[in-house]
C-alpha atoms as a PDB file:
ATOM      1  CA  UNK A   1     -58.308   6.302  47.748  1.00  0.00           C
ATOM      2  CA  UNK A   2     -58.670   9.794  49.123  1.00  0.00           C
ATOM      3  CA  UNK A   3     -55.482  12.218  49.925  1.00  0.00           C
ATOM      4  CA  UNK A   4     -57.010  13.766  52.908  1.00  0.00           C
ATOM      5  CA  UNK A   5     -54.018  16.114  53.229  1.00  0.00           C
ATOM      6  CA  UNK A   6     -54.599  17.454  49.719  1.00  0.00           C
ATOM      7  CA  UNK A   7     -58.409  17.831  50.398  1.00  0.00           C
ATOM      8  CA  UNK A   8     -57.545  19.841  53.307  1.00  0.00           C
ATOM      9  CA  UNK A   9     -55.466  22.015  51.919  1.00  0.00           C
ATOM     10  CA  UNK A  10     -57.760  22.905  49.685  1.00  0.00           C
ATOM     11  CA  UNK A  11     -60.374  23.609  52.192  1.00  0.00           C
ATOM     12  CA  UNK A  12     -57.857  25.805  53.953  1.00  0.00           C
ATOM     13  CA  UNK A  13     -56.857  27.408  50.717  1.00  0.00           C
ATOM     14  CA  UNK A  14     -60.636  27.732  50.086  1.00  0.00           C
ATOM     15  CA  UNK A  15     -61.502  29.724  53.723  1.00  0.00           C
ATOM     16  CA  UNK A  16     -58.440  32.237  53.080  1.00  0.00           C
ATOM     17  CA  UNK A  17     -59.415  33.041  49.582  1.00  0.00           C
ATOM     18  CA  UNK A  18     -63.063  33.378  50.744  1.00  0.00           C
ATOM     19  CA  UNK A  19     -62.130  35.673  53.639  1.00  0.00           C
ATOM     20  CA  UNK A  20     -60.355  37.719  51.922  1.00  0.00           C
ATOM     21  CA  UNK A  21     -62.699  37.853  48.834  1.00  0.00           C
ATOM     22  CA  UNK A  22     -65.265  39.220  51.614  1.00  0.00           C
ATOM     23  CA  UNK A  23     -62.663  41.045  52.827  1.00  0.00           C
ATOM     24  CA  UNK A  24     -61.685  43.266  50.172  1.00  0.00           C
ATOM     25  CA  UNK A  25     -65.481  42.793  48.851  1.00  0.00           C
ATOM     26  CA  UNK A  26     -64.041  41.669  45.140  1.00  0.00           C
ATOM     27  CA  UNK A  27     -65.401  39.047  42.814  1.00  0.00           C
ATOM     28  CA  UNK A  28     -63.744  36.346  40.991  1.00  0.00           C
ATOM     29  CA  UNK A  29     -63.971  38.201  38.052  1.00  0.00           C
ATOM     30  CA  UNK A  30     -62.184  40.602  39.615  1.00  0.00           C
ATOM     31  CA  UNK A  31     -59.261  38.397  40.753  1.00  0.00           C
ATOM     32  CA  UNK A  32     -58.819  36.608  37.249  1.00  0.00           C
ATOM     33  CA  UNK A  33     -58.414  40.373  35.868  1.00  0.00           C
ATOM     34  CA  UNK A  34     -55.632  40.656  39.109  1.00  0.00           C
ATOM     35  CA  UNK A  35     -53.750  37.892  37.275  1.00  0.00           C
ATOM     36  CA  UNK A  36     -54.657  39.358  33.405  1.00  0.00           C
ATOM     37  CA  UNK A  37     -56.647  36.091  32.782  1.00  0.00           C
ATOM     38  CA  UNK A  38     -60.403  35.774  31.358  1.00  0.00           C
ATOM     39  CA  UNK A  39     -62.962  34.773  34.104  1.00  0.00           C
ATOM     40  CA  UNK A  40     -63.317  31.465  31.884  1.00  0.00           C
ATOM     41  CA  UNK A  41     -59.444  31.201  31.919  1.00  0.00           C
ATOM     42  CA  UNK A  42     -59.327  31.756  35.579  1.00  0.00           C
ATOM     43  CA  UNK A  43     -62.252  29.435  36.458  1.00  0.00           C
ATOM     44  CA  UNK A  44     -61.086  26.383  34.745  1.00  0.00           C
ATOM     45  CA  UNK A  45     -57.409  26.550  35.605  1.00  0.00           C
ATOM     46  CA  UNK A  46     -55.473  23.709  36.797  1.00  0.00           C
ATOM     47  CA  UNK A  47     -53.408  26.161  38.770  1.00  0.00           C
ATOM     48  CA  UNK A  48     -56.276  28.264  40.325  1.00  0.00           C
ATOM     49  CA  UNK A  49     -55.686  27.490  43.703  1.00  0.00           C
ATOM     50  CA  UNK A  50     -51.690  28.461  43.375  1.00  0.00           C
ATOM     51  CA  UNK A  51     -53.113  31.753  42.115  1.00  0.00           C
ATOM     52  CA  UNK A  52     -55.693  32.187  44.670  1.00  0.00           C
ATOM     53  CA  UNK A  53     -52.633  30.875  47.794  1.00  0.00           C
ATOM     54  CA  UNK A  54     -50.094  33.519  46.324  1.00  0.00           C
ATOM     55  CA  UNK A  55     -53.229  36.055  46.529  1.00  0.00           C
ATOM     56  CA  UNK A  56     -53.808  35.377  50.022  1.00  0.00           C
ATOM     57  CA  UNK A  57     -49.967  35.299  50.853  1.00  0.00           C
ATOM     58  CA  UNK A  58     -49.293  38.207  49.189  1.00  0.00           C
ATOM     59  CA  UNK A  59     -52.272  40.145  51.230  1.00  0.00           C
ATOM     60  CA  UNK A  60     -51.102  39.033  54.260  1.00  0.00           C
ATOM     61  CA  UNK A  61     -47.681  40.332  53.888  1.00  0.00           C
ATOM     62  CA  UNK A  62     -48.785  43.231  52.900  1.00  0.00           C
ATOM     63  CA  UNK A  63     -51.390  43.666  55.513  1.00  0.00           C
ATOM     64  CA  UNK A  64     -48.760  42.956  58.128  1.00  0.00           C
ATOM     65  CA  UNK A  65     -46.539  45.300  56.985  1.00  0.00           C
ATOM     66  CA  UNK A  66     -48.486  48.069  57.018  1.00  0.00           C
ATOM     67  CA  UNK A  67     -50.601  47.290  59.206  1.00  0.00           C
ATOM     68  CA  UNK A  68     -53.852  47.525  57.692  1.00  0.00           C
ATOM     69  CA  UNK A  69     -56.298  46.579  60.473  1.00  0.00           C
END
């Protein structure tokens, strides 16, 4: 049985990380140094997406707060 909720908020999780990855204009390689992880490491973890959400969350604060538009 599929958890729809889950699969969309990965999708959503997925368009923010993707945005801001174009963004910013970094890689994935680039974001698994961020967190001091090998690209392999980074990749294959079973907590990538947390990673990727606290990225995203953490960009927007910042962005907000300073207003970087």
């Amino acid at each position: 049985m599929w958890n729809f909720r889950r699969i969309n908020r990965i999708e959503f999780s997925l368009m923010d990380i993707i945005k801001l990855k174009k963004e910013l204009g970094i890689s994935q390689k680039e974001i698994a140094e961020f967190f001091q992880l090998s690209y392999g490491a980074y990749s294959n973890s079973t907590a990538k997406e947390r990673y990727e959400t606290a990225l995203c969350k953490l960009y927007e604060v910042v962005k907000n707060e300073f207003d970087l538009e």
